[in-house]
Protein backbone atom coordinates (compact mmCIF):
# COMPACT_ATOMS: atom_id res chain seq x y z
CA UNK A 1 -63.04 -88.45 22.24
CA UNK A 2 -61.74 -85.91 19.63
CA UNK A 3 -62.69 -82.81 22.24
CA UNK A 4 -60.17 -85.21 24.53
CA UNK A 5 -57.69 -85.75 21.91
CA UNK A 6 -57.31 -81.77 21.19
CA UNK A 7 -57.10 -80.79 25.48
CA UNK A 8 -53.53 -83.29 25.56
CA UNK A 9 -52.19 -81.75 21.78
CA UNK A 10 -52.80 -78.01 23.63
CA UNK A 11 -51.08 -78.99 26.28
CA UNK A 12 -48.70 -81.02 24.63
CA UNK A 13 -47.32 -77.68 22.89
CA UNK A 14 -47.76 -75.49 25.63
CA UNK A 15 -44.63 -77.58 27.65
CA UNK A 16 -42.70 -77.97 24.21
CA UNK A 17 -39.26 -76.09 25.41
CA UNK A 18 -39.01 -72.55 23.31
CA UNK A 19 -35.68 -72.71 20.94
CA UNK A 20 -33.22 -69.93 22.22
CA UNK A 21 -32.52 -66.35 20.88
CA UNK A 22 -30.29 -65.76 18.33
CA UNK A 23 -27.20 -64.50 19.77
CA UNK A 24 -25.77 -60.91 18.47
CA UNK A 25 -23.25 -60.97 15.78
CA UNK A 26 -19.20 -60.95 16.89
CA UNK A 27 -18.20 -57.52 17.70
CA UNK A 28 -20.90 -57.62 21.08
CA UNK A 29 -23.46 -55.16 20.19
CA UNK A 30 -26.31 -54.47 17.08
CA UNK A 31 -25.62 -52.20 13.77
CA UNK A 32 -26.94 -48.55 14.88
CA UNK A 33 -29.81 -47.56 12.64
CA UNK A 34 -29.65 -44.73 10.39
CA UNK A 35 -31.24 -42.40 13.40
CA UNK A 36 -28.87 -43.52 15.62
CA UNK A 37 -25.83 -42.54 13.64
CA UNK A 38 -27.33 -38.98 13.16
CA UNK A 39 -27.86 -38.60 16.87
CA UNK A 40 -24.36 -39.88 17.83
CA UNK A 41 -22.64 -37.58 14.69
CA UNK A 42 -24.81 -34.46 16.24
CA UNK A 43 -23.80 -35.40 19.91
CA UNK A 44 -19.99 -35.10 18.69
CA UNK A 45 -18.24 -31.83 19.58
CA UNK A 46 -18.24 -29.57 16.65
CA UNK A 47 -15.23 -27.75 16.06
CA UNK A 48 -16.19 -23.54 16.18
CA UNK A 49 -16.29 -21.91 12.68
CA UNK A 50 -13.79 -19.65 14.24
CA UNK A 51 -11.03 -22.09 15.08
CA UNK A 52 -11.34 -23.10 11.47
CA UNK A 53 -11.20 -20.07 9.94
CA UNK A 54 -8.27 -19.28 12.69
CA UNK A 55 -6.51 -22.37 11.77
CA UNK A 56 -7.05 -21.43 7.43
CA UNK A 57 -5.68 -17.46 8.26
CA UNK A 58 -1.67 -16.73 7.46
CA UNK A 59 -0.72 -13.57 9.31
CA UNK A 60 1.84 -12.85 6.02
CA UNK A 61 0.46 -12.63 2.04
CA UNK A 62 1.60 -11.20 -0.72
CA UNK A 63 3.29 -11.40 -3.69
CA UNK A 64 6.81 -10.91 -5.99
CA UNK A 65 6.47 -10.77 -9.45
CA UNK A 66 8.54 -10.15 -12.79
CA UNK A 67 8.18 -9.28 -16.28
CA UNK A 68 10.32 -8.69 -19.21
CA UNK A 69 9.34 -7.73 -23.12
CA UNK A 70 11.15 -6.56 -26.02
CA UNK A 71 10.54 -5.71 -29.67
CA UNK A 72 13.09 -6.17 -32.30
CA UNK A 73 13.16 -4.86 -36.13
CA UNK A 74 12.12 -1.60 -37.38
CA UNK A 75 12.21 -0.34 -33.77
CA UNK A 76 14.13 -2.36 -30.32
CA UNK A 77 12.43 -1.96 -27.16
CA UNK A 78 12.86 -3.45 -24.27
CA UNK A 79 11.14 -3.58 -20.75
CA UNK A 80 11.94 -4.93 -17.20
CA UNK A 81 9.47 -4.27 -14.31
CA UNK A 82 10.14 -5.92 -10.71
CA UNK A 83 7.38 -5.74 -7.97
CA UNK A 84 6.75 -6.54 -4.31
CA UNK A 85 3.36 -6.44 -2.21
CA UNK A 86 3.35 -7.74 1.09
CA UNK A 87 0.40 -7.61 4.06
CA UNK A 88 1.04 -8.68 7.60
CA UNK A 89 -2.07 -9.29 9.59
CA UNK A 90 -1.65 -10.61 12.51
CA UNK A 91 -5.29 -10.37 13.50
CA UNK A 92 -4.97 -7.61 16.04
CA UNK A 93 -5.61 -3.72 15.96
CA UNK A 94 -2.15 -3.06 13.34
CA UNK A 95 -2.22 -4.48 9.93
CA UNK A 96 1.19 -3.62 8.06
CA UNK A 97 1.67 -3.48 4.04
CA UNK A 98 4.65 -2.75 2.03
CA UNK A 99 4.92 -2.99 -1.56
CA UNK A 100 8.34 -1.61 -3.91
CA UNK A 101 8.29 -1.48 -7.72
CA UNK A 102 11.03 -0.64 -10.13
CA UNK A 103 10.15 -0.32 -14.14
CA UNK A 104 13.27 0.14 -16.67
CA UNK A 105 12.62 0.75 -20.19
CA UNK A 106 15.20 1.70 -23.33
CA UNK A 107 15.02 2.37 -26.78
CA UNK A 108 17.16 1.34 -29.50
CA UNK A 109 19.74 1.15 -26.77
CA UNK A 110 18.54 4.05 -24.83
CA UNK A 111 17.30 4.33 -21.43
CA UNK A 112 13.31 6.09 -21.47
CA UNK A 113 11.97 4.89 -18.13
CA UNK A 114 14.43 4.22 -15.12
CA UNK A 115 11.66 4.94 -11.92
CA UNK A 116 11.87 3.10 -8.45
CA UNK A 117 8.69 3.74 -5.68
CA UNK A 118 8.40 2.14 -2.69
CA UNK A 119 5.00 2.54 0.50
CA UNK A 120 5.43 1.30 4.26
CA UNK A 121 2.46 1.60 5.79
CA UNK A 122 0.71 0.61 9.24
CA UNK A 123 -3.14 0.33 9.65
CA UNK A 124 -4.30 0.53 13.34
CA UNK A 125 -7.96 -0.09 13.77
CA UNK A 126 -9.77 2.49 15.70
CA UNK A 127 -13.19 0.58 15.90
CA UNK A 128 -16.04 -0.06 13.87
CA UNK A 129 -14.63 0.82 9.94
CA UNK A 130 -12.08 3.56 11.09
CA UNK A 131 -8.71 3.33 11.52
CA UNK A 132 -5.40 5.61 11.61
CA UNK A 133 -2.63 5.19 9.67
CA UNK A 134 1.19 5.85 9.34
CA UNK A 135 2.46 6.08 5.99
CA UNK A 136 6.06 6.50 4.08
CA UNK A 137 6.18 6.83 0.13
CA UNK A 138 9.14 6.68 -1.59
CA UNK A 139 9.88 8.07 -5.45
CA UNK A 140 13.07 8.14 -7.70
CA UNK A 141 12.61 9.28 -11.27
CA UNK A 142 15.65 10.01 -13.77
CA UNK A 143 13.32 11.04 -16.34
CA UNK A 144 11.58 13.74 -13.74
CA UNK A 145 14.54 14.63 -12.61
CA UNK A 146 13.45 13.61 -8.88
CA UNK A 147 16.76 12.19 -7.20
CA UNK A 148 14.48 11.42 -4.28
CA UNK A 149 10.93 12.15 -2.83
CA UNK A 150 9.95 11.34 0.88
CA UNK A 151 6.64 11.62 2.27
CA UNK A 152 6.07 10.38 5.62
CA UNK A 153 2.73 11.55 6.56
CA UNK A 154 -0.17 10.71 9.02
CA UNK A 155 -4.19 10.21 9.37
CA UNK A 156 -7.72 8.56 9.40
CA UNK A 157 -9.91 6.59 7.14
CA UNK A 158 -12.95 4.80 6.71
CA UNK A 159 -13.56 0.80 5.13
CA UNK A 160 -16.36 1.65 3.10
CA UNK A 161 -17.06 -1.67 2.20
CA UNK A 162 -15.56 -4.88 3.60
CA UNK A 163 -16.66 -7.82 2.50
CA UNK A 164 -14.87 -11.65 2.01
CA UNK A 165 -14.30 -10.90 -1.06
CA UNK A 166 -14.09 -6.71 -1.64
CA UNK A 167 -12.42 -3.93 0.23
CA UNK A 168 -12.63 -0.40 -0.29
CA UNK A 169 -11.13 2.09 1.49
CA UNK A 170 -10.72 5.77 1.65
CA UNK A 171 -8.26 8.41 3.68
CA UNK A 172 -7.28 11.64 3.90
CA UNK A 173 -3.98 12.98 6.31
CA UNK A 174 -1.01 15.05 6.61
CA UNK A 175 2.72 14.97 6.96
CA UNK A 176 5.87 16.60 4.97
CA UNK A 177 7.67 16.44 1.66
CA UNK A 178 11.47 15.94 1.07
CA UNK A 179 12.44 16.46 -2.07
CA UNK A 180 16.11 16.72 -3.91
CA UNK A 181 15.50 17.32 -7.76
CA UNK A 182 18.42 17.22 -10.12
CA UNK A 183 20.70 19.06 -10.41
CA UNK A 184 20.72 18.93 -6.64
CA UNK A 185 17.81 21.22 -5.84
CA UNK A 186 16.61 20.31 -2.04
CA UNK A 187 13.41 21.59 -0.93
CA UNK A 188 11.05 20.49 2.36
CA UNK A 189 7.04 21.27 2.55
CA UNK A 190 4.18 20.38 4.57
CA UNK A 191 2.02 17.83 2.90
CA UNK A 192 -1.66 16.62 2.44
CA UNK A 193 -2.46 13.23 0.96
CA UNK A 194 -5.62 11.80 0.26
CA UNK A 195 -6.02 8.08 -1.12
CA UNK A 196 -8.21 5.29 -2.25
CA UNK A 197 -8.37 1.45 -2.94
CA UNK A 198 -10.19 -0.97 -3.90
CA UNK A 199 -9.77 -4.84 -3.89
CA UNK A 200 -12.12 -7.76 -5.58
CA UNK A 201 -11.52 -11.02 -5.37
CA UNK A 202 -13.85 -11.81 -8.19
CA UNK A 203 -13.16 -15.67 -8.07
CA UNK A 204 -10.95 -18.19 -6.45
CA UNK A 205 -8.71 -17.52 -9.55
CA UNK A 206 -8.97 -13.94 -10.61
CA UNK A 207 -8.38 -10.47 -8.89
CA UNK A 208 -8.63 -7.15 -9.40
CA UNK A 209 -7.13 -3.92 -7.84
CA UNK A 210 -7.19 -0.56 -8.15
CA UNK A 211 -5.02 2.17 -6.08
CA UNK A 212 -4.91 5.58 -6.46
CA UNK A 213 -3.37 8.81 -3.80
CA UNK A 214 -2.61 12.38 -4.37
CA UNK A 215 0.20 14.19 -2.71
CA UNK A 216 -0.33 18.45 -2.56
CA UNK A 217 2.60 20.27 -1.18
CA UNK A 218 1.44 22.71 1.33
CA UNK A 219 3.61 25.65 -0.06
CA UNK A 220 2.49 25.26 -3.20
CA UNK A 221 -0.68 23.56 -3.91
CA UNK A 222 -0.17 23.12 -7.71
CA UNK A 223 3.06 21.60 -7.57
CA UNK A 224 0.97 17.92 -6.58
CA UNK A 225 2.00 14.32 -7.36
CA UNK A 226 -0.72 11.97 -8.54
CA UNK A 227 -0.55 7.99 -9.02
CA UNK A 228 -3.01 5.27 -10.62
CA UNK A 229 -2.65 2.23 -10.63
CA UNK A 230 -5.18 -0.66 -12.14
CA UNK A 231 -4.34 -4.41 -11.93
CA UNK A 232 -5.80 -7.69 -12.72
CA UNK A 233 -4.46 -11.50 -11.93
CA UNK A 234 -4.96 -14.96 -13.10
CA UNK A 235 -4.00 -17.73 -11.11
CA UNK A 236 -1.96 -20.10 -13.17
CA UNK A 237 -1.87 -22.78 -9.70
CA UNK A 238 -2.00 -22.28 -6.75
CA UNK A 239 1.22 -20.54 -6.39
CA UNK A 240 1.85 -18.33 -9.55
CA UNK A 241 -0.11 -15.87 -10.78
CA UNK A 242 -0.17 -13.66 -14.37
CA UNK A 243 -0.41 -10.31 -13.35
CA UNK A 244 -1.65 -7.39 -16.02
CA UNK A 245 -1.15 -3.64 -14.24
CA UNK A 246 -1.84 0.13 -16.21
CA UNK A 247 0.26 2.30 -14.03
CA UNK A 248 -0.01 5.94 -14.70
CA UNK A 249 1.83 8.78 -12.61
CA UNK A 250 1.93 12.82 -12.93
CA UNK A 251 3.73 15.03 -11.59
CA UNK A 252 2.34 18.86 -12.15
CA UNK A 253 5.47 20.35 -11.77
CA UNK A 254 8.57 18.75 -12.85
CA UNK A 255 11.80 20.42 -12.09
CA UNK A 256 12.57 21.22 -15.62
CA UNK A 257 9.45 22.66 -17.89
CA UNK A 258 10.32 20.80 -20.74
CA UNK A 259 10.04 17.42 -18.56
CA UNK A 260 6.45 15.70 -19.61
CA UNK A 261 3.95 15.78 -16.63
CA UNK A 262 2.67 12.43 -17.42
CA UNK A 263 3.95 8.75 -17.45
CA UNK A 264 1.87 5.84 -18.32
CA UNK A 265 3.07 2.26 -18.47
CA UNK A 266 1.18 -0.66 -19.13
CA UNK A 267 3.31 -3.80 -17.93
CA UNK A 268 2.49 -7.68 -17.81
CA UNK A 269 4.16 -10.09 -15.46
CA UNK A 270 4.69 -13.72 -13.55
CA UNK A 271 3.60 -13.41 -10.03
CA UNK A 272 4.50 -15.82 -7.37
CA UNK A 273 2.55 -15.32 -4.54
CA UNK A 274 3.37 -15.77 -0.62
């Protein structure tokens, strides 16, 4: 009877209809898992590092900058410096710079300093970390008596080090001198110059640079021109800068013996950069 009984309940549930599946939730399909988001995110096209960096690079930098600053009392100074560096890369075998700088100092009313020096320059890459060069200085000096100085002059150098954030470089080439001294003294030379600089971007909001070149005239290797220049910049945003620059520049023969070889100025000034 009970053996009986249990046969019918068996098959009792075994006919029982089944209750239906759940349907999915609005929207048609399930929530990927965790795995299945990483495989669809590493399916998706990645965009080349190169296009990035491509789409981050500005053929044109550089920057203009300003500075003025004055003592008053037992003595009255006063300073005004004006600069311009620009770099135009367009990312094939030419890179052009240009920079210009003009310094004006007095005295109690008295002009000291009144010098104005400007540098075109193209870089065309040669392979590897050479590259030629085409170069054009530009000097005018009241105090040196140098009405003007042209150098345009040619040759190679090397990128010692290039990295994303330092460049050094180093040159050596050739050309001619114009110079017209005052009183009106012309005179024309071969030339050799030989140069250096270095550039560290030692954080996304300070710099530091250092440029130095030597100019010998051919006909008369001791009458030379030397320059030095040491900077360093603090980014105030992400548009202006305060700039801090040691310039230094000799001449070993000045028109006039009495003339001092050496002129050193130490300047400070707003940057805006390009």
């Amino acid at each position: 009877m009970i053996l009986a009984l249990g046969c019918l309940c068996a098959r009792a549930e075994a006919q029982a209809p089944r209750p239906a599946p759940t349907p999915p939730p609005a929207g048609g399909a399930e929530k990927p898992t965790g795995d299945a988001l990483a495989q669809e995110a590493e399916a998706k096209p990645k965009e080349p590092e190169d296009e990035k960096d491509e789409k981050k690079h500005k053929p044109l930098t550089g920057h203009a900058a300003v500075g003025f600053d004055f003592t008053q009392g037992n003595s009255d100074t006063r300073q005004f410096n004006a600069s311009l560096v620009l770099k135009y890369d367009p990312r094939t075998k030419d890179i052009w710079k240009a920079d210009a700088f003009y310094i004006l100092n007095s005295e109690s009313g008295v002009t000291s300093v009144d010098r104005t020096s400007a540098h075109l320059r193209d870089e065309h890459s040669l392979g590897g970390q050479w590259y030629a060069f085409g170069d054009l200085q530009y000097l005018k000096d009241q105090f040196k008596e140098i009405d003007y100085l042209f150098a345009p002059t040619v040759g190679a150098g090397a990128r010692l080090v290039k990295t994303s954030t330092r460049e050094l470089l180093a040159e050596i080439g050739a050309g001619a001198i114009f110079e017209k001294d005052e009183p009106g003294v012309r005179t024309s030379s071969g030339a050799l110059r030989a140069a250096e600089s270095y550039d560290w971007k030692i954080s996304e909001s300070a710099s530091f640079t250092e440029n130095a070149f030597a100019l010998w005239k051919a006909s008369d290797f001791a009458d030379a021109y030397y320059h030095l220049d040491l900077g360093v910049g603090a980014a105030i945003n992400d548009h202006f800068e305060l700039k801090m620059a040691l310039i230094d520049e000799y001449k070993r023969k000045p028109p006039d013996p009495s003339i001092k070889r050496n002129d050193l100025a130490g300047i400070v000034s707003i940057g805006y950069k390009i």
